[in-house]
Structures are given as structure tokens and as C-alpha cells.
Protein backbone atom coordinates (compact mmCIF):
# COMPACT_ATOMS: atom_id res chain seq x y z
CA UNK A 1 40.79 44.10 111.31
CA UNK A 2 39.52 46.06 108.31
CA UNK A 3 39.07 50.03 109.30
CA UNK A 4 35.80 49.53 107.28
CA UNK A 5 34.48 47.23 110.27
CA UNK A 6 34.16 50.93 112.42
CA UNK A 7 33.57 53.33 109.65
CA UNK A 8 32.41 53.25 105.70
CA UNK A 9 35.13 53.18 103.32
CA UNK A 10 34.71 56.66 100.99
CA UNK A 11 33.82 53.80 98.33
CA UNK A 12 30.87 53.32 100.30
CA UNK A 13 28.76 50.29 98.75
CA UNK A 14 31.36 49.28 96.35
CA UNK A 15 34.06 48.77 99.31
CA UNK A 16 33.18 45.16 99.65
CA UNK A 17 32.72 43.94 96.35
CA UNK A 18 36.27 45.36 95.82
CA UNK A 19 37.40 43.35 99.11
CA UNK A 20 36.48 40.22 97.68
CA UNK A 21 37.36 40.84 94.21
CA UNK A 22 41.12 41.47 95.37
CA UNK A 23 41.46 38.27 97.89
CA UNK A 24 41.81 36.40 93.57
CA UNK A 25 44.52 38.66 92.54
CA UNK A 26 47.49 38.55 95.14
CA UNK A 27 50.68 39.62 93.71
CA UNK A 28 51.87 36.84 91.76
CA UNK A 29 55.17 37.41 91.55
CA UNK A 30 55.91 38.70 95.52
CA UNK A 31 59.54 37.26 96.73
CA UNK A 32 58.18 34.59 99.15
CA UNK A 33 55.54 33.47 95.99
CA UNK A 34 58.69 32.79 94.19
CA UNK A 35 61.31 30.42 96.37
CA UNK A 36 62.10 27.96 93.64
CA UNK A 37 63.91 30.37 91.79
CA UNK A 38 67.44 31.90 92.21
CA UNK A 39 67.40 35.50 93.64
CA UNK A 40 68.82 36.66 90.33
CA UNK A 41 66.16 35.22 88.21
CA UNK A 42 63.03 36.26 90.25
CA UNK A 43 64.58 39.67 90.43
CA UNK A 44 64.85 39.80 86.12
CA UNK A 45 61.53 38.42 85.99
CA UNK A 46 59.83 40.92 88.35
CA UNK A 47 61.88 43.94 86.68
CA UNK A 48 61.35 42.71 83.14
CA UNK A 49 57.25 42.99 84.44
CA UNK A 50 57.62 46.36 86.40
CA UNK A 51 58.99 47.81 83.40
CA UNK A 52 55.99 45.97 81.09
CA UNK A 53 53.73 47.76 83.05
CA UNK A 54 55.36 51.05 83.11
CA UNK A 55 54.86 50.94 79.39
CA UNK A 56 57.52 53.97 78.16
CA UNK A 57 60.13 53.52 76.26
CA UNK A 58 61.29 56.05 74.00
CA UNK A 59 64.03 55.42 71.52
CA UNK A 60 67.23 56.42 72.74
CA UNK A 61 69.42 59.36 72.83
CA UNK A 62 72.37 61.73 73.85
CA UNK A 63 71.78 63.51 77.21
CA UNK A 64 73.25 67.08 75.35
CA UNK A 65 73.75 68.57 78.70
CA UNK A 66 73.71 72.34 78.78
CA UNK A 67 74.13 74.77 81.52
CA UNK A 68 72.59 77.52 81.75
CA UNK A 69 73.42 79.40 84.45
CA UNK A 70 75.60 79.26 87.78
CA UNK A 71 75.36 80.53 91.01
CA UNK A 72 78.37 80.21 93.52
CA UNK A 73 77.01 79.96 97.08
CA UNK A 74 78.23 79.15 100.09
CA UNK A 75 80.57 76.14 99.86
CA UNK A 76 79.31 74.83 96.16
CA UNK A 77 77.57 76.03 93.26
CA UNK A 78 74.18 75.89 92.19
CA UNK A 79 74.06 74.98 88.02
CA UNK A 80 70.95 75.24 85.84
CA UNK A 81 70.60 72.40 83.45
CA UNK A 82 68.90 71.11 80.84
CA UNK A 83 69.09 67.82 79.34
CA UNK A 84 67.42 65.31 76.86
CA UNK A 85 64.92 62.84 78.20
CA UNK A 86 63.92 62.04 74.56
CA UNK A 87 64.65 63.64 71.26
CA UNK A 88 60.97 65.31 72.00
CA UNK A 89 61.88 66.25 75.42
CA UNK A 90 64.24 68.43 77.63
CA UNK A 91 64.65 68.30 81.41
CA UNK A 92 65.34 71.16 83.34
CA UNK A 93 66.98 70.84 86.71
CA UNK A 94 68.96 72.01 89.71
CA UNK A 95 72.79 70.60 89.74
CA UNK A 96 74.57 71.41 92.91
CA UNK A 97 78.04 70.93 93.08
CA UNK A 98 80.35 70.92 95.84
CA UNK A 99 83.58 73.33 96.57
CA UNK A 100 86.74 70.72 95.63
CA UNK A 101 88.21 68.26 93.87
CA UNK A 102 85.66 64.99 93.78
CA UNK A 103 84.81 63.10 93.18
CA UNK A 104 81.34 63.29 95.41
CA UNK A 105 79.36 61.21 96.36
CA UNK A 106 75.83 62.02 94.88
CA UNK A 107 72.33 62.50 95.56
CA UNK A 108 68.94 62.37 93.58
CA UNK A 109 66.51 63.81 95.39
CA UNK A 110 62.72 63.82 94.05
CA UNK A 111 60.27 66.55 94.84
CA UNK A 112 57.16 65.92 95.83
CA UNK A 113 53.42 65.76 94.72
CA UNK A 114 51.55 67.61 97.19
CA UNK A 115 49.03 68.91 94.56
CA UNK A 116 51.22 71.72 94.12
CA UNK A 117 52.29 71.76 90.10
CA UNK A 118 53.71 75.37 90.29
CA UNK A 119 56.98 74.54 91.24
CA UNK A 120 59.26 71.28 91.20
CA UNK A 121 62.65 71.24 91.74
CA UNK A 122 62.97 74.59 93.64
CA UNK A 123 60.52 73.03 96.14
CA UNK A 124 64.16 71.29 97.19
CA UNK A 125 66.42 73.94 96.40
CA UNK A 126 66.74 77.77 97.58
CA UNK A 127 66.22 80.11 95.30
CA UNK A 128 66.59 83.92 94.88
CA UNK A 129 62.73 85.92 94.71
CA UNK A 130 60.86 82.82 96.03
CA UNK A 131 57.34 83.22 95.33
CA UNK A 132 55.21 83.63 98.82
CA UNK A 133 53.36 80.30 97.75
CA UNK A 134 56.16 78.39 97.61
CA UNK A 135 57.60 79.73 100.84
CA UNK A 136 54.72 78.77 102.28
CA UNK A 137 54.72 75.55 101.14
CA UNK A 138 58.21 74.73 101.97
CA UNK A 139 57.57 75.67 105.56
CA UNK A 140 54.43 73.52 105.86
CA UNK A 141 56.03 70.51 104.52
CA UNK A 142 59.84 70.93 104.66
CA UNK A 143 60.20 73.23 107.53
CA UNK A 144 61.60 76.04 105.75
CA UNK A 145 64.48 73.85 104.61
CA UNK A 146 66.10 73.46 101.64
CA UNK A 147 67.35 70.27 101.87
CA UNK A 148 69.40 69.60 98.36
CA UNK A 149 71.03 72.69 99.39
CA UNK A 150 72.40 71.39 102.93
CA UNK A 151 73.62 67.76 101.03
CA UNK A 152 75.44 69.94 98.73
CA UNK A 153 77.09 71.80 101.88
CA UNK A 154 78.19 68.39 103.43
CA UNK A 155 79.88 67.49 100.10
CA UNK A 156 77.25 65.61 97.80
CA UNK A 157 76.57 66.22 94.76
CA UNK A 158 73.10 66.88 94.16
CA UNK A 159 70.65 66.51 91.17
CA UNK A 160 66.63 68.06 91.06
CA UNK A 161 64.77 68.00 87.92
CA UNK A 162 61.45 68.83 87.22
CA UNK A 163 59.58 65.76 87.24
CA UNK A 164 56.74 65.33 84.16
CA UNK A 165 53.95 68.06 85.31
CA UNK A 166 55.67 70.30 87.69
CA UNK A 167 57.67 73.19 87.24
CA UNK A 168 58.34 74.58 83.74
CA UNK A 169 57.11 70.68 82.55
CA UNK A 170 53.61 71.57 83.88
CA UNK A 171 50.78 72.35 81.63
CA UNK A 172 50.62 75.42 80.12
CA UNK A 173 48.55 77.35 77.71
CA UNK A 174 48.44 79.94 75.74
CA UNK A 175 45.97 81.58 75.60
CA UNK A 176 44.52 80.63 78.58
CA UNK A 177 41.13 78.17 78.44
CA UNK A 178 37.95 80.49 79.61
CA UNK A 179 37.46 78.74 82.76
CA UNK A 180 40.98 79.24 84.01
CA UNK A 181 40.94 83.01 83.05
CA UNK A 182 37.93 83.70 84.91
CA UNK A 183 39.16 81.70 88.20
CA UNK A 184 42.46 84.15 87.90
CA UNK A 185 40.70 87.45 86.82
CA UNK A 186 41.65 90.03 89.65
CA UNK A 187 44.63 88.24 90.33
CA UNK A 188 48.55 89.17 90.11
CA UNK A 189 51.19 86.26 89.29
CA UNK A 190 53.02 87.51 92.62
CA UNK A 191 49.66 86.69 94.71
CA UNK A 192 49.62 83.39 96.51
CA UNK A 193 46.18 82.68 95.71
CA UNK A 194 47.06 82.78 92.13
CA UNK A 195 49.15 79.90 92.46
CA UNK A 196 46.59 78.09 94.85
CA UNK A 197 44.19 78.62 91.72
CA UNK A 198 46.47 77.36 88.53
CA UNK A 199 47.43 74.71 91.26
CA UNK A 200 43.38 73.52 91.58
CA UNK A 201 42.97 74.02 87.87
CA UNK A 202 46.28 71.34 87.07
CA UNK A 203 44.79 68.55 89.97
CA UNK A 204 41.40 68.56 88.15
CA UNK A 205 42.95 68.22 84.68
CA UNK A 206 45.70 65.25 86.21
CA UNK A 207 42.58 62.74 85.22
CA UNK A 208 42.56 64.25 81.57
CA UNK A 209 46.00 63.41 81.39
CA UNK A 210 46.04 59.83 83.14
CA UNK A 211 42.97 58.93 80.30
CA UNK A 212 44.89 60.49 77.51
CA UNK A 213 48.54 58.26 78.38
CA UNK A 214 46.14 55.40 78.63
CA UNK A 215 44.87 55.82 75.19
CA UNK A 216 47.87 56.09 73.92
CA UNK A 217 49.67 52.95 75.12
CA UNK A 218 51.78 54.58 77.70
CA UNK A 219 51.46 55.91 81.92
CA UNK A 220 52.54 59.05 83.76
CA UNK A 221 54.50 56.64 86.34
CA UNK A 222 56.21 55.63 83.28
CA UNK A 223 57.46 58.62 82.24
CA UNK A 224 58.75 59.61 85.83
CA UNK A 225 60.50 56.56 85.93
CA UNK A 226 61.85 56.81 82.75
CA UNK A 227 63.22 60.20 83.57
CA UNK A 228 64.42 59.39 87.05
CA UNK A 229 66.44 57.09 85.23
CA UNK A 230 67.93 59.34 83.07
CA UNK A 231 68.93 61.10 85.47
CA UNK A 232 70.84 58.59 86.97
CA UNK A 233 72.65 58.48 83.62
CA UNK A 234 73.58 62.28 83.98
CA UNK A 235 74.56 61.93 87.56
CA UNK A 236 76.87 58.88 86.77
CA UNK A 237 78.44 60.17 83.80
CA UNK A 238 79.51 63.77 85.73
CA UNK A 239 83.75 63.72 86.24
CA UNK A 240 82.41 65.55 89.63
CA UNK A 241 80.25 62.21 90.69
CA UNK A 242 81.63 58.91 91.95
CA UNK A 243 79.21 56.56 89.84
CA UNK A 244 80.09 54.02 92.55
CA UNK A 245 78.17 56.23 95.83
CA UNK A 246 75.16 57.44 94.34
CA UNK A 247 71.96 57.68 96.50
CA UNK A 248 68.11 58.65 95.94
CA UNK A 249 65.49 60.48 98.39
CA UNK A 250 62.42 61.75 98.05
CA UNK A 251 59.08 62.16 100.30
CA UNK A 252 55.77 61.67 99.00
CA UNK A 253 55.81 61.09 95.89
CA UNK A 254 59.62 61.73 95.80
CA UNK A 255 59.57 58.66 98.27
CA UNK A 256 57.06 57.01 95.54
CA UNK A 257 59.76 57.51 92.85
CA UNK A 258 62.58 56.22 94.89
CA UNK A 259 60.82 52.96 95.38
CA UNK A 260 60.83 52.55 91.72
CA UNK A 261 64.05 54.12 91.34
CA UNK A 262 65.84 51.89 93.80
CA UNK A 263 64.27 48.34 92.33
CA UNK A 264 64.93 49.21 89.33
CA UNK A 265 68.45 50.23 89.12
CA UNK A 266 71.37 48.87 90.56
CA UNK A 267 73.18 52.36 90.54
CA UNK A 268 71.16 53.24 93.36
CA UNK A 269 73.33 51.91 96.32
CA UNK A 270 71.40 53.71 99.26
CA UNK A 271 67.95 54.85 99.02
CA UNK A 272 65.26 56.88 101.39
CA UNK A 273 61.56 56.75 101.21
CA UNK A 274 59.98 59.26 103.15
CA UNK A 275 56.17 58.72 103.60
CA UNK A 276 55.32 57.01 101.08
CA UNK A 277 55.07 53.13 101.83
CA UNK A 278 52.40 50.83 102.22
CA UNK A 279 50.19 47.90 101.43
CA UNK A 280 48.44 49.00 98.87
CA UNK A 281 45.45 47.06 99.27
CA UNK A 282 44.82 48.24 103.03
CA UNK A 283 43.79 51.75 101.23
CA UNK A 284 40.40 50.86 99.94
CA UNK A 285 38.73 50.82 103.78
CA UNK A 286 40.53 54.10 104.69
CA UNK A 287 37.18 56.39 105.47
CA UNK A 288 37.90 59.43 103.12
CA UNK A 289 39.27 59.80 99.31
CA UNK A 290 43.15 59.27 98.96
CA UNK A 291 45.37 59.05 96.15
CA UNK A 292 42.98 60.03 93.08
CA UNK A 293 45.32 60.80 90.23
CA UNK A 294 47.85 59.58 91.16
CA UNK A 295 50.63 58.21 88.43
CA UNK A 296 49.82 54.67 88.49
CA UNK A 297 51.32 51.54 86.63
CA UNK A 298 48.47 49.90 85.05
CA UNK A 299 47.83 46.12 86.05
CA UNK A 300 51.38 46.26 87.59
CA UNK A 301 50.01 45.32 91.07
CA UNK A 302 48.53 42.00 89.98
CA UNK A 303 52.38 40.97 89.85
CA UNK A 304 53.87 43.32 92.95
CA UNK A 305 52.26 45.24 95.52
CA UNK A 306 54.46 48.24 96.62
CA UNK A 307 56.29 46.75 99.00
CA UNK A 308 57.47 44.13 96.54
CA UNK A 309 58.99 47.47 94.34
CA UNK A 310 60.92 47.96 97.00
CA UNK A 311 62.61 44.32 97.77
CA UNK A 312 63.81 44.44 94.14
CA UNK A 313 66.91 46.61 95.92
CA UNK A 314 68.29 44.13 97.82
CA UNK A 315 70.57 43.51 99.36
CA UNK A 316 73.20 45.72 97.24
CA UNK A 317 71.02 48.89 98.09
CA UNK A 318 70.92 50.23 101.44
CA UNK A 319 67.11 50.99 102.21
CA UNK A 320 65.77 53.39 104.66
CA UNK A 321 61.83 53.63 105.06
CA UNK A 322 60.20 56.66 107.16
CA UNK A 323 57.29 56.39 108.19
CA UNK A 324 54.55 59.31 109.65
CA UNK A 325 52.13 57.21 112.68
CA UNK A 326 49.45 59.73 111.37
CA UNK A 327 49.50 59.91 108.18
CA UNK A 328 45.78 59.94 107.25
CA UNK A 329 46.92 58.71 103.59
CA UNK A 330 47.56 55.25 104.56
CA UNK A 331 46.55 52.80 107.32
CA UNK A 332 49.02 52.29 110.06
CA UNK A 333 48.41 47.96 109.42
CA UNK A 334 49.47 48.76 106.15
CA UNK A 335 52.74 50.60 106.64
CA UNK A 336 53.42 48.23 109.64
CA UNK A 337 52.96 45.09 106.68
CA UNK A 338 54.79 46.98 104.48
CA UNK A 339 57.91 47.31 106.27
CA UNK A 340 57.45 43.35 107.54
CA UNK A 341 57.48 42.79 103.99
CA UNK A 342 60.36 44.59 103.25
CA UNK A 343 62.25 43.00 106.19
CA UNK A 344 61.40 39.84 105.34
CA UNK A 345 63.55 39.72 102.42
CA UNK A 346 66.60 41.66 103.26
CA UNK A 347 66.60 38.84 105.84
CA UNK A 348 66.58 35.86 103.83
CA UNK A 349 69.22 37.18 102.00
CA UNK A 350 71.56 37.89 105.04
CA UNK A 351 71.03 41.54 104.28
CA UNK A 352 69.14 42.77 107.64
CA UNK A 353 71.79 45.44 108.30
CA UNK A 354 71.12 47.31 104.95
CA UNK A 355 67.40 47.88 105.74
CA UNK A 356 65.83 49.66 108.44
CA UNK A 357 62.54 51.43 109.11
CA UNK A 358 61.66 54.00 111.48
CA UNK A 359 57.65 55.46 112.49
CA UNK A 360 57.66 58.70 114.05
């Protein structure tokens, strides 16, 4: 049953004309919708429309990797790079390398949203001077943790960027706009509530930039992808990295990005996403406003829902879903289906030990 039926949808009066208008537009090209085709050509089909939607395709280039610093710690060493997305574009990132003689196995791990722009990739990794507002974030939604850091101390390889809009890829002015100057007036860049306020300003211009991409033929999800992907190059290419064990994780929109990540690419050969799974449909009768701004593939999910993202990894990629039983950004029915979904087809394929799916 519909969580509409026992309270109003934040869409209020338009919740059921949406209802109805989505029961003529199920995913047309979902695994089971497509059984009298080889697994091979439903998966180049549904790929080849995935990437349609995503809509970014810049024209090639060399990586150019440069590193700009390093910092031995204990039992690797933390690199700052930078590297070429585009000819128009340079990524900046963590690379953490392990103490030996490799190759590593490797690890992409994806920061993420959490309306916090500030900061990207050290989010993941420890840093020296951390700001107070990102300590406080980490221990709100990582526990204090680090985590690329303790992969790097078990012998991965680990890569962070700066995904498109966080981090030194965020929007920046100079000088800054009126508005934003008078929210910061009184305020030192070491204050935490200077961060919470550029951090408000960036979530309220995130629909600016969704409309602008839009105009302009392209998507925000489409440039994540594309430089996810990227870095997947870089990662592969490293004489430190076995190109054959290379893995993705991310939570929130980290775990977003690994769903795309993973059914996109066969390089991925084990993948975790951490709260960030559902039926996408089963969001329009949640009872309060979710997922505004978000990075979106436009008219992708006539084709696939989420879920269906996800099945594009098997069976050659290892799949690991977690799940939060209170996460008030989904419905529990639609995690639940999402995961059946999931299942479903590692199944068919004789695959069922290379997915798996925990709630906590």
C-alpha cells in the first residue's frame, strides 16, 4: 500500500495525477521486459540508452597526471593529483598508495552529497588542519572515520576526486554576489557557520545549475559519470594498480555514482552501494520533500528505473547493497523492491552468490 493512503504526499494535490500518469511509463527496457534477447544484447542496448540520457561526451584526451604533493603516513602515502577530465577541465584528487611492491588491488571511493559542497574528497580522507565543519560532519555521517585512509592501510590502492561541485570544483566567485556577502559578513573562514552558510548558498543555486546543463544539451549526472569514469582510466593505467581487482564504494550519492559506475563499466569487478537504492517511483508518496536537485538523467527512467542501473553489473561484478531501515529518504517497500529486483537477475543468470543485500 501507497504511504499516501495514511498521510499526504509533500506533492499534495498533484500526488495522484502523478500516480496515474506513471502506471503508462514503466521502464521499457527492465531485464525481465526484455527475455527474447541474449544477455549481451539487452545489456548494449540498455547501456547504449543510459549513456543517451546522460548526454556528456566531451572529445577525448590525455589524462596528464601530475602530482602535486606527497605525504608518507603510516603504512602508504597520501599523493595529490590532478588530472584531465577534458581539455577544459582538471580533476583534483586524493591518491593513496600502499607501502610495497603491487601491484594493489584498488578502490574508488565516491564522496557524498549531503548538501555539504565545501569539501569533497577530504570528506573520505584525513587531512592535516581539518576545518571544525568538516570534522563535524565526518563524525555525524562517517563516525569520525576516514575510511579511504584505512583501505589504503589494508593494502588498496585508493582513488578520491572531487566530484563536479564539491571541493575546489564547487562554485566560486570572485567577487562575491551581494547576497552571499551579506549572509557571511561577521564571519571568519575558520568559523563553522561560515561553511554552513556558503554550504546553503551552493544547495539553492544547484537548481540554477541543473536549468543551465539542460539548456545546454547536457546533465550534472552526466558529468559525474563521465568523470567517475575517468577515473577508472587513471586507476587502471597506475603500474601500482592491478587493472584486473578494481572496486567502487560510495554512500549517498557516492552509492548513487557506484550504481552508474558499476553498470556501466566492466572494470568495476566488485561494487558497494551504501544508502542509496530504491524504486524510484515509491518516492512520490513519501510525506516530506526528498531529493530536490539532485543530478538526474533526463527521461532516462522511462527506459530503467534504478534498480535496473544496477543489474547492468552482472554477473561479472560482485554487488553489495546496504541498506538504512530508517532512512526517511526512501520508502522501506521501495528498497525492499529494489533489492528483489536486483536479485532477480543475478539469479537468472546463475550469479546469486555475487549479489547480496543487507538492511540494518
Amino acid at each position: 500500500m501507497s504511504a499516501s493512503r495514511h498521510a499526504q504526499s509533500h506533492l499534495g494535490s498533484l500526488e495522484g495525477f502523478i500516480e496515474q500518469a506513471i502506471q503508462h511509463g514503466l521502464p521499457r527496457l527492465a531485464y525481465e521486459r526484455h527475455r527474447q534477447m541474449t544477455v549481451d544484447e539487452w545489456k548494449r542496448l540498455a547501456r547504449q540508452q543510459v549513456d543517451l540520457s546522460l548526454n556528456y561526451r566531451p572529445p577525448a584526451c590525455e589524462l596528464d597526471l601530475e602530482v602535486v604533493e606527497v605525504v608518507r603516513k603510516a603504512g602508504y602515502e597520501r599523493r595529490l593529483i590532478r588530472f584531465s577530465s577534458t581539455k577544459y577541465s582538471r580533476i583534483p584528487a586524493y591518491l593513496l598508495v600502499p607501502e610495497g611492491s603491487g601491484p594493489f588491488p584498488a578502490v574508488l571511493a565516491l564522496h557524498d552529497h549531503g548538501g555539504f559542497f565545501c569539501y569533497g574528497k577530504e570528506k573520505l580522507v584525513s587531512v592535516e588542519n581539518e576545518h571544525p565543519a568538516l570534522t563535524e560532519f565526518k563524525e555525524r555521517y562517517y563516525d569520525g572515520l576516514s575510511y579511504a585512509d584505512i583501505l589504503a592501510q589494508k593494502g588498496y590502492v585508493v582513488l578520491v576526486i572531487d566530484a563536479f561541485y564539491w571541493g575546489e570544483r564547487r562554485m566560486q566567485f570572485d567577487p562575491l554576489p551581494p547576497e552571499l556577502a551579506r549572509r557571511l559578513e561577521g564571519l571568519r573562514l575558520s568559523d563553522a557557520e561560515y561553511v554552513a552558510r556558503v554550504n546553503g548558498f551552493l544547495r539553492e543555486r544547484v537548481y540554477s545549475l541543473n536549468t543551465m546543463l539542460s539548456f545546454c544539451g547536457t546533465n550534472w549526472l552526466g558529468i559525474l559519470v563521465h568523470d567517475d569514469r575517468r577515473s577508472l582510466d587513471l586507476l587502471s593505467g597506475l603500474p601500482e594498480v592491478d587493472p584486473q581487482r578494481i572496486g567502487v564504494l560510495g554512500l549517498s550519492v557516492g552509492g548513487y555514482r557506484t550504481t552508474y559506475l558499476a553498470g556501466l563499466d566492466d572494470r568495476v569487478r566488485a561494487a558497494c552501494i551504501i544508502g542509496w537504492m530504491t524504486k524510484l517511483r515509491s518516492c512520490v508518496s513519501i510525506g516530506h520533500p526528498v531529493h530536490a536537485g539532485l543530478p538526474v538523467a533526463d527521461g532516462l527512467h522511462a527506459h530503467l528505473d534504478h534498480p535496473d542501473i544496477a543489474t547492468l553489473a552482472a554477473p561479472a561484478c560482485a554487488l553489495f547493497v546496504l541498506n538504512c531501515a530508517r532512512d526517511a529518504l526512501f520508502t522501506h517497500e521501495g528498497m525492499l523492491g529494489a533489492v528483489d529486483a536486483i536479485r532477480s537477475v543475478y539469479d537468472d543468470m546463475g550469479a546469486r552468490e555475487r549479489f547480496q543485500a543487507k538492511m540494518y
